[in-house]
PDB file of N, CA and C in Angstrom:
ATOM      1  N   UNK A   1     111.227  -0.606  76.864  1.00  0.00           N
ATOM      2  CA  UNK A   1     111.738  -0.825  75.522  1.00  0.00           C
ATOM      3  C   UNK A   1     110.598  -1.005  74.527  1.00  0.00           C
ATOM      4  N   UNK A   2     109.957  -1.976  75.244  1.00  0.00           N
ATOM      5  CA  UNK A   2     108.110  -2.041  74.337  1.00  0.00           C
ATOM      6  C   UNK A   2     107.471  -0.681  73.778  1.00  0.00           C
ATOM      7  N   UNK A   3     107.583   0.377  74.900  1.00  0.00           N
ATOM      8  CA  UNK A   3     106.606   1.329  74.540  1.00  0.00           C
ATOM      9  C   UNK A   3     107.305   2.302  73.949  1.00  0.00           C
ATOM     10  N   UNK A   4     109.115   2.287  73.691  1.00  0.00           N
ATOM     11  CA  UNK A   4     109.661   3.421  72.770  1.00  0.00           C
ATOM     12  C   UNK A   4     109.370   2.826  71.638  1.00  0.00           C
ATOM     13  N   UNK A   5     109.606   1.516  70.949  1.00  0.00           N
ATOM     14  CA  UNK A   5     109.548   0.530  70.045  1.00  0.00           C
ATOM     15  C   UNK A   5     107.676   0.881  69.293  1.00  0.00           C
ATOM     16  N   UNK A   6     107.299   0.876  69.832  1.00  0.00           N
ATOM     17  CA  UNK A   6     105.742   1.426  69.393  1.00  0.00           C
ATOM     18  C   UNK A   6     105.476   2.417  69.056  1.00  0.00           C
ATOM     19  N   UNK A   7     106.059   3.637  70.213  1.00  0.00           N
ATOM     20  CA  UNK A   7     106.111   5.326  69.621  1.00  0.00           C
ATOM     21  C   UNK A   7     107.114   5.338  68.181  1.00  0.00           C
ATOM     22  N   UNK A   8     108.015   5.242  68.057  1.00  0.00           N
ATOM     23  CA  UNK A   8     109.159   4.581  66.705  1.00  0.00           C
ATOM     24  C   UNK A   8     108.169   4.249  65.581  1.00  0.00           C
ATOM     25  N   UNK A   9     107.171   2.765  66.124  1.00  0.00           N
ATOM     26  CA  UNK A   9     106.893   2.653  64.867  1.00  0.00           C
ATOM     27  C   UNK A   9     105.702   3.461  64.741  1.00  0.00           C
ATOM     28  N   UNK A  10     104.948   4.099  65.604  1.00  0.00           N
ATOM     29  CA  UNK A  10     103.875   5.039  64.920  1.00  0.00           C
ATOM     30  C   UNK A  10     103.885   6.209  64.524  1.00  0.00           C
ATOM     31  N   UNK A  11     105.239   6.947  65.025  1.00  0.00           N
ATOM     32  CA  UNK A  11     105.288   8.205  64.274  1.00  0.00           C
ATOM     33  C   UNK A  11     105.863   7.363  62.791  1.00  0.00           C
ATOM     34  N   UNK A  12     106.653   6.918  63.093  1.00  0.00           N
ATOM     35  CA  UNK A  12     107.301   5.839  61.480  1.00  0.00           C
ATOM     36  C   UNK A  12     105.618   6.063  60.403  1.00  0.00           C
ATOM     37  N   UNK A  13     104.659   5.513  61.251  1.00  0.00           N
ATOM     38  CA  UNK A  13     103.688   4.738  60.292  1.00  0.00           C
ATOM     39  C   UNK A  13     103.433   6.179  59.765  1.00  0.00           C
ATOM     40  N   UNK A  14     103.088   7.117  60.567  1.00  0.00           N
ATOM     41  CA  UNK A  14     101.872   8.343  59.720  1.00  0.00           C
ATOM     42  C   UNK A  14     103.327   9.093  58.506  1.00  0.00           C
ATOM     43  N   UNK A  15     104.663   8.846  59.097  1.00  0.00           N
ATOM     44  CA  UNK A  15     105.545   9.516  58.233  1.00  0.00           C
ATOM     45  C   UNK A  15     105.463   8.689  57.096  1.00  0.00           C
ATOM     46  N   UNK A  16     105.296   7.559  56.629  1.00  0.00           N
ATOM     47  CA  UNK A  16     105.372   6.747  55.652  1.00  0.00           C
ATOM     48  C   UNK A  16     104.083   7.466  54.775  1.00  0.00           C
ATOM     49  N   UNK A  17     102.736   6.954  55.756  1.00  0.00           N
ATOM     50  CA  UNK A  17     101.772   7.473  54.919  1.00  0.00           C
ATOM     51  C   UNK A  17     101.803   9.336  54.331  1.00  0.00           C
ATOM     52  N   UNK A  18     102.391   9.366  55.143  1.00  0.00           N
ATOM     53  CA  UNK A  18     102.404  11.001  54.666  1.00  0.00           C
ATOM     54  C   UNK A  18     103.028  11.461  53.569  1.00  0.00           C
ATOM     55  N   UNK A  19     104.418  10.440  53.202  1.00  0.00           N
ATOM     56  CA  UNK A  19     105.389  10.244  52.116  1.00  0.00           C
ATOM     57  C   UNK A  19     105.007   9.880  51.117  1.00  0.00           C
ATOM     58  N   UNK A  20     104.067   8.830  51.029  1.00  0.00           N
ATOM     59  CA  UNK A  20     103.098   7.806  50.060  1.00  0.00           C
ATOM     60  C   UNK A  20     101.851   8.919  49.587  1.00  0.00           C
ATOM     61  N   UNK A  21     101.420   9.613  50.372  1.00  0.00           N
ATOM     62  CA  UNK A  21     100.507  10.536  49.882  1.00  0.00           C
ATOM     63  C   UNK A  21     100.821  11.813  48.940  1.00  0.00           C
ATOM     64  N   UNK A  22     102.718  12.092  49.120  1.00  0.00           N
ATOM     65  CA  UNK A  22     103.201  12.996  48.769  1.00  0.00           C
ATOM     66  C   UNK A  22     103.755  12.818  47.661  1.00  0.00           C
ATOM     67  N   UNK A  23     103.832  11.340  47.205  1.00  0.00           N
ATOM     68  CA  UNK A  23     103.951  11.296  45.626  1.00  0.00           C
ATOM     69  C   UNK A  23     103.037  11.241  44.388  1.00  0.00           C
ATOM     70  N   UNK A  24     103.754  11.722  43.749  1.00  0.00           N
ATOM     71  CA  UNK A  24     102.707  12.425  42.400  1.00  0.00           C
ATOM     72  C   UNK A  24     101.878  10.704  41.199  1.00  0.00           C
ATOM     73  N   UNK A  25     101.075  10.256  41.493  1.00  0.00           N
ATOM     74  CA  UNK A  25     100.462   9.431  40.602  1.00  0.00           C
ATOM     75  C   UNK A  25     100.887   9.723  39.000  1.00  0.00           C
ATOM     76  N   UNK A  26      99.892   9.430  38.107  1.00  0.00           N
ATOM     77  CA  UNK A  26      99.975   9.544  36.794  1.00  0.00           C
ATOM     78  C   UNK A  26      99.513  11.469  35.974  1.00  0.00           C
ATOM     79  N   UNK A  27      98.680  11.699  36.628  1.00  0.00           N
ATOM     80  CA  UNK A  27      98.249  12.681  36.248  1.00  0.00           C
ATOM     81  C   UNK A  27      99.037  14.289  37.480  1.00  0.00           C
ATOM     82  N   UNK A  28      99.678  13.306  38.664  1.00  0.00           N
ATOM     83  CA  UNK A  28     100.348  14.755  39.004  1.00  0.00           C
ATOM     84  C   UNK A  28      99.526  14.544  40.513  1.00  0.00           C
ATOM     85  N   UNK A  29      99.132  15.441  41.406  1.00  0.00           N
ATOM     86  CA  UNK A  29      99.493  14.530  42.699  1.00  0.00           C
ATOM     87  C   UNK A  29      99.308  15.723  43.863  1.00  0.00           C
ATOM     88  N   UNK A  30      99.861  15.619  45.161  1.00  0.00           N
ATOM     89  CA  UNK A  30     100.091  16.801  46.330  1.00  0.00           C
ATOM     90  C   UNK A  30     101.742  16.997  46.029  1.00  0.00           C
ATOM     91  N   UNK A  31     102.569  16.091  45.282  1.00  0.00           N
ATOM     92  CA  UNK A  31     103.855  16.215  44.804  1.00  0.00           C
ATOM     93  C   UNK A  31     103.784  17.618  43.835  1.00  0.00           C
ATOM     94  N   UNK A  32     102.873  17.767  43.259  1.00  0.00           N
ATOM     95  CA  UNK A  32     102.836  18.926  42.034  1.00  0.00           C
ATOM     96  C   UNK A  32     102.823  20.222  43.096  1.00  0.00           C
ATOM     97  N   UNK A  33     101.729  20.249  43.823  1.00  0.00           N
ATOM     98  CA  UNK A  33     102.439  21.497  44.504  1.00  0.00           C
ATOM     99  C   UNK A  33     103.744  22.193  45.010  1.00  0.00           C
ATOM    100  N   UNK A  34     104.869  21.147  45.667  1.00  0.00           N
ATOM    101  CA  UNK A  34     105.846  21.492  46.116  1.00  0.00           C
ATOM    102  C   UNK A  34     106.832  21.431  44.960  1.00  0.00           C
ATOM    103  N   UNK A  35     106.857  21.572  43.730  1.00  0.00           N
ATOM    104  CA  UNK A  35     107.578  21.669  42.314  1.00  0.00           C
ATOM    105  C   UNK A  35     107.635  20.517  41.872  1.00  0.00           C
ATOM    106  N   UNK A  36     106.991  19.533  41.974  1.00  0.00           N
ATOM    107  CA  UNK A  36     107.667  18.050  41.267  1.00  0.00           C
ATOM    108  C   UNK A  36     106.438  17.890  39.697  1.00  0.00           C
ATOM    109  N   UNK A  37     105.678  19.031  39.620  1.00  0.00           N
ATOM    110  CA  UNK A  37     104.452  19.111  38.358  1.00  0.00           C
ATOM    111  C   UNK A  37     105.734  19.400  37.525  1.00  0.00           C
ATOM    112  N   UNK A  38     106.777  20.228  37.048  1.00  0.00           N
ATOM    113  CA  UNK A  38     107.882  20.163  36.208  1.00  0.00           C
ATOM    114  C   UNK A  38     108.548  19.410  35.508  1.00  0.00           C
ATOM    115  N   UNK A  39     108.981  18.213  35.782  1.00  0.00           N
ATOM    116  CA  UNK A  39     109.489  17.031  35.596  1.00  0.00           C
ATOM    117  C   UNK A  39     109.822  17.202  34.135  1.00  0.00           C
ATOM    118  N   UNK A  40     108.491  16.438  32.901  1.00  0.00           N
ATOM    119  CA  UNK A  40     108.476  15.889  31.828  1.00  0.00           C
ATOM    120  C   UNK A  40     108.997  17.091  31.332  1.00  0.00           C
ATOM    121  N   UNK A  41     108.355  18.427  31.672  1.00  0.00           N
ATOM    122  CA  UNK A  41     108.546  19.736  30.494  1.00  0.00           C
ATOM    123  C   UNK A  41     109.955  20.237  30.976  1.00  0.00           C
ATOM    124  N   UNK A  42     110.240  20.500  31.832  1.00  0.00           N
ATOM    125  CA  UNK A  42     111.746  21.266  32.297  1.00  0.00           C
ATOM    126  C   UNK A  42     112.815  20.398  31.707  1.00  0.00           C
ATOM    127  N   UNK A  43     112.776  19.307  32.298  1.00  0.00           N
ATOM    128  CA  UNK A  43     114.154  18.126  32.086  1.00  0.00           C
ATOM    129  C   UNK A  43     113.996  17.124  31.824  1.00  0.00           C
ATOM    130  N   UNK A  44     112.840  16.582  31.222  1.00  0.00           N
ATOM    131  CA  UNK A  44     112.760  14.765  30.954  1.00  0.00           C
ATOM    132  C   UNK A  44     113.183  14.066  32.172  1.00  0.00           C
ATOM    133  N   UNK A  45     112.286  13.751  33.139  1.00  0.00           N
ATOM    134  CA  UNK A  45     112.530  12.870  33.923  1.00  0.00           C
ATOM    135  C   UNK A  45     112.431  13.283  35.862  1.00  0.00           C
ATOM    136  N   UNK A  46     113.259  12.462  36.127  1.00  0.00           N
ATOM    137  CA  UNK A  46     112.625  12.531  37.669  1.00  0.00           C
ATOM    138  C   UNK A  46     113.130  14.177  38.507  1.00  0.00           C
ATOM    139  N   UNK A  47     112.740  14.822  39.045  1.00  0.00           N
ATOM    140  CA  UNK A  47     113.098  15.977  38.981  1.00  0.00           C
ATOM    141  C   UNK A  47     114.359  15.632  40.459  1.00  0.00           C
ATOM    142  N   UNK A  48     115.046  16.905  41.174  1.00  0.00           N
ATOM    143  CA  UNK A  48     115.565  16.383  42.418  1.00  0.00           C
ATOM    144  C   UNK A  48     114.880  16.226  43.683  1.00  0.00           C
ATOM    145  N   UNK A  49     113.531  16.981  43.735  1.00  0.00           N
ATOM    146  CA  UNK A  49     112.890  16.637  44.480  1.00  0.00           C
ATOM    147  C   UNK A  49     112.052  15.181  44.527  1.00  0.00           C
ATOM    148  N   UNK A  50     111.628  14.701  43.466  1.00  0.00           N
ATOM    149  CA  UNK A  50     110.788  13.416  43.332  1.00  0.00           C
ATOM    150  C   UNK A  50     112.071  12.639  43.747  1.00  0.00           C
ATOM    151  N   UNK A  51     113.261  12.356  43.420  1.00  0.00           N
ATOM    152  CA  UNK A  51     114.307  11.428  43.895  1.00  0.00           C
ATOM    153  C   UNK A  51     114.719  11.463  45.306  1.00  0.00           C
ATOM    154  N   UNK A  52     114.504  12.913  46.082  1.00  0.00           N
ATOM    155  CA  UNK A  52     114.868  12.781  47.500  1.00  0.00           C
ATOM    156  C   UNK A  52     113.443  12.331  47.910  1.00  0.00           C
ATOM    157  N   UNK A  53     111.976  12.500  47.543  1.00  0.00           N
ATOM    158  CA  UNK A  53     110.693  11.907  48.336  1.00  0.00           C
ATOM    159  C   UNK A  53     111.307  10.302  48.261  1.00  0.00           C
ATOM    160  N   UNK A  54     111.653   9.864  47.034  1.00  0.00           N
ATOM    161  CA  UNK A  54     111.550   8.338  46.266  1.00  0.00           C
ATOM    162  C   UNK A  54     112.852   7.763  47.921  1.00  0.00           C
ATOM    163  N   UNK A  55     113.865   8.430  48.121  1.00  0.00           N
ATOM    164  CA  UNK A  55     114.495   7.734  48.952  1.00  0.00           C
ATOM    165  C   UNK A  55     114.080   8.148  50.344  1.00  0.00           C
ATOM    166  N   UNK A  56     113.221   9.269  50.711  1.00  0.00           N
ATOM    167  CA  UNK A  56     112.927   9.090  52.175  1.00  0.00           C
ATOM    168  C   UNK A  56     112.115   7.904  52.435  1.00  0.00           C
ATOM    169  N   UNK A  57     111.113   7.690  51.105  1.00  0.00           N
ATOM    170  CA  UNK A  57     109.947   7.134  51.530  1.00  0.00           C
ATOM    171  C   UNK A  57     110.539   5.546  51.441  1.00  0.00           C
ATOM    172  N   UNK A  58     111.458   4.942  50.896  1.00  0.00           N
ATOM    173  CA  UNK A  58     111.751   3.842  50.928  1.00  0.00           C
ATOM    174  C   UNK A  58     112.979   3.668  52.343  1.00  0.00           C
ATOM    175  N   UNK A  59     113.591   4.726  52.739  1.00  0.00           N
ATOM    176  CA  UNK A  59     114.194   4.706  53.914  1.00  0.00           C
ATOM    177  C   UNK A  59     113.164   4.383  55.098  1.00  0.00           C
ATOM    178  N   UNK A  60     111.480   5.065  54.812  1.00  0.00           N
ATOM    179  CA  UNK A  60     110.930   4.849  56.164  1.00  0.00           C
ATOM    180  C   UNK A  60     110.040   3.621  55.897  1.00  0.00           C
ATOM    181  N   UNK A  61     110.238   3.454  54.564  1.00  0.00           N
ATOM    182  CA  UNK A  61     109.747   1.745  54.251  1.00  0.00           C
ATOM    183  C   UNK A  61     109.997   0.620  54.903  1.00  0.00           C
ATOM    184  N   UNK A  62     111.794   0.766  55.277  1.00  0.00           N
ATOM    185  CA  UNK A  62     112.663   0.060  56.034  1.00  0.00           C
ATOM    186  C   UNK A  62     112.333   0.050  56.788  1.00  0.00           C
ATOM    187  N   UNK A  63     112.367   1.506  57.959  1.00  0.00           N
ATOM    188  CA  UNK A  63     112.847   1.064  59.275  1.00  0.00           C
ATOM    189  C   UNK A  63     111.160   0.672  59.787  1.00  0.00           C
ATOM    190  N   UNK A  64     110.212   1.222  59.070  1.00  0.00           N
ATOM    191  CA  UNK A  64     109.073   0.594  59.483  1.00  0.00           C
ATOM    192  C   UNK A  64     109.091  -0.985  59.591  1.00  0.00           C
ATOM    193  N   UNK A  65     109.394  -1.818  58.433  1.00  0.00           N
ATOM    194  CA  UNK A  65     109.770  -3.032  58.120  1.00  0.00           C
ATOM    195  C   UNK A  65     110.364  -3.706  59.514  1.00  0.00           C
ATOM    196  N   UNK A  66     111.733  -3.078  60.035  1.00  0.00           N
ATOM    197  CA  UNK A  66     112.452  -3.023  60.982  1.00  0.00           C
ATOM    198  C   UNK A  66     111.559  -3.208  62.485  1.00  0.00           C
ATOM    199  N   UNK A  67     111.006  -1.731  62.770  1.00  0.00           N
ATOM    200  CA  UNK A  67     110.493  -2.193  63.712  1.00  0.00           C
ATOM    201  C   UNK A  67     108.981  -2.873  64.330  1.00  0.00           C
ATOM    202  N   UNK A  68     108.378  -3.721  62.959  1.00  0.00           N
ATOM    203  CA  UNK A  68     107.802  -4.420  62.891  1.00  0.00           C
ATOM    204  C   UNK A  68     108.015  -5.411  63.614  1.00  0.00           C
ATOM    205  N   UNK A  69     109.367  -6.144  63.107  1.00  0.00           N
ATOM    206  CA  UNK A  69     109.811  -7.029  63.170  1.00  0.00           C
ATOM    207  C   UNK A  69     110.289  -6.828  64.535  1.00  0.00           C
ATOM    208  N   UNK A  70     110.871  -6.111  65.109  1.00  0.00           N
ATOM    209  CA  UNK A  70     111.551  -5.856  66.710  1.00  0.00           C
ATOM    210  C   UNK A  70     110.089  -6.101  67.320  1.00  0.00           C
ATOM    211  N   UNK A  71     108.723  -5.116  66.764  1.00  0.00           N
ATOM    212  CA  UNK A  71     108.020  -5.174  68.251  1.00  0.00           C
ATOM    213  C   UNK A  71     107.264  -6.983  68.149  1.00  0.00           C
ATOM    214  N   UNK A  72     107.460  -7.335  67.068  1.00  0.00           N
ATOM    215  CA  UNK A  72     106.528  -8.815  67.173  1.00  0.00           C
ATOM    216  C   UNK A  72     107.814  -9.460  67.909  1.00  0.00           C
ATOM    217  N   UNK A  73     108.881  -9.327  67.966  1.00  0.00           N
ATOM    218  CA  UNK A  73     109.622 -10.142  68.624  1.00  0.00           C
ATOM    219  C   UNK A  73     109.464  -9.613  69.805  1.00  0.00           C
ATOM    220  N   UNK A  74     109.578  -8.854  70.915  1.00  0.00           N
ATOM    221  CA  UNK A  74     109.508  -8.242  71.258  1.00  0.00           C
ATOM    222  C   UNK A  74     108.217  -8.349  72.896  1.00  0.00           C
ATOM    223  N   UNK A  75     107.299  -8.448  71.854  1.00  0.00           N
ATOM    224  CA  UNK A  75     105.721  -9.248  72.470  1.00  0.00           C
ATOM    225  C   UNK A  75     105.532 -10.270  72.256  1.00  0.00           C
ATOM    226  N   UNK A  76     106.548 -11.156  71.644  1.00  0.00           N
ATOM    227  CA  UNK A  76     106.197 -13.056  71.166  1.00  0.00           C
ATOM    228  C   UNK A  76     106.391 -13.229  72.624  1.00  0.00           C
TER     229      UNK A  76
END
């Protein structure tokens, strides 16, 4: 159970960072490549792609959160 709980959270971890890397800062980002550079000029505002990154990356915010918390319990 320990060592699925670990694989979980480390593919978890690089998917998070990979999500976090994939959003666009102030000036535009690795997000601008996959269409999210559009935003301000097309439609005022968050495009549909920046809103589906915005909820994967807080979905794997969670379950990272999650199995944090499982593996310290886990190994206490």
């Amino acid at each position: 159970m320990t060592a699925l709980a670990a694989v979980v959270h480390g593919l978890n971890a690089v998917l998070l960072i990979t999500l976090v890397l994939l959003h666009g800062g102030r000036g535009g980002g690795l997000s601008d490549m996959f269409g999210g550079g559009m935003g301000p000029i097309a439609g005022g505002g968050a495009t549909v792609m920046e809103r589906n990154l915005d909820r994967l990356t807080v979905a794997s915010a969670i379950l990272f959160g999650i199995t944090t918390i499982v593996l310290s319990w886990l190994l206490n």
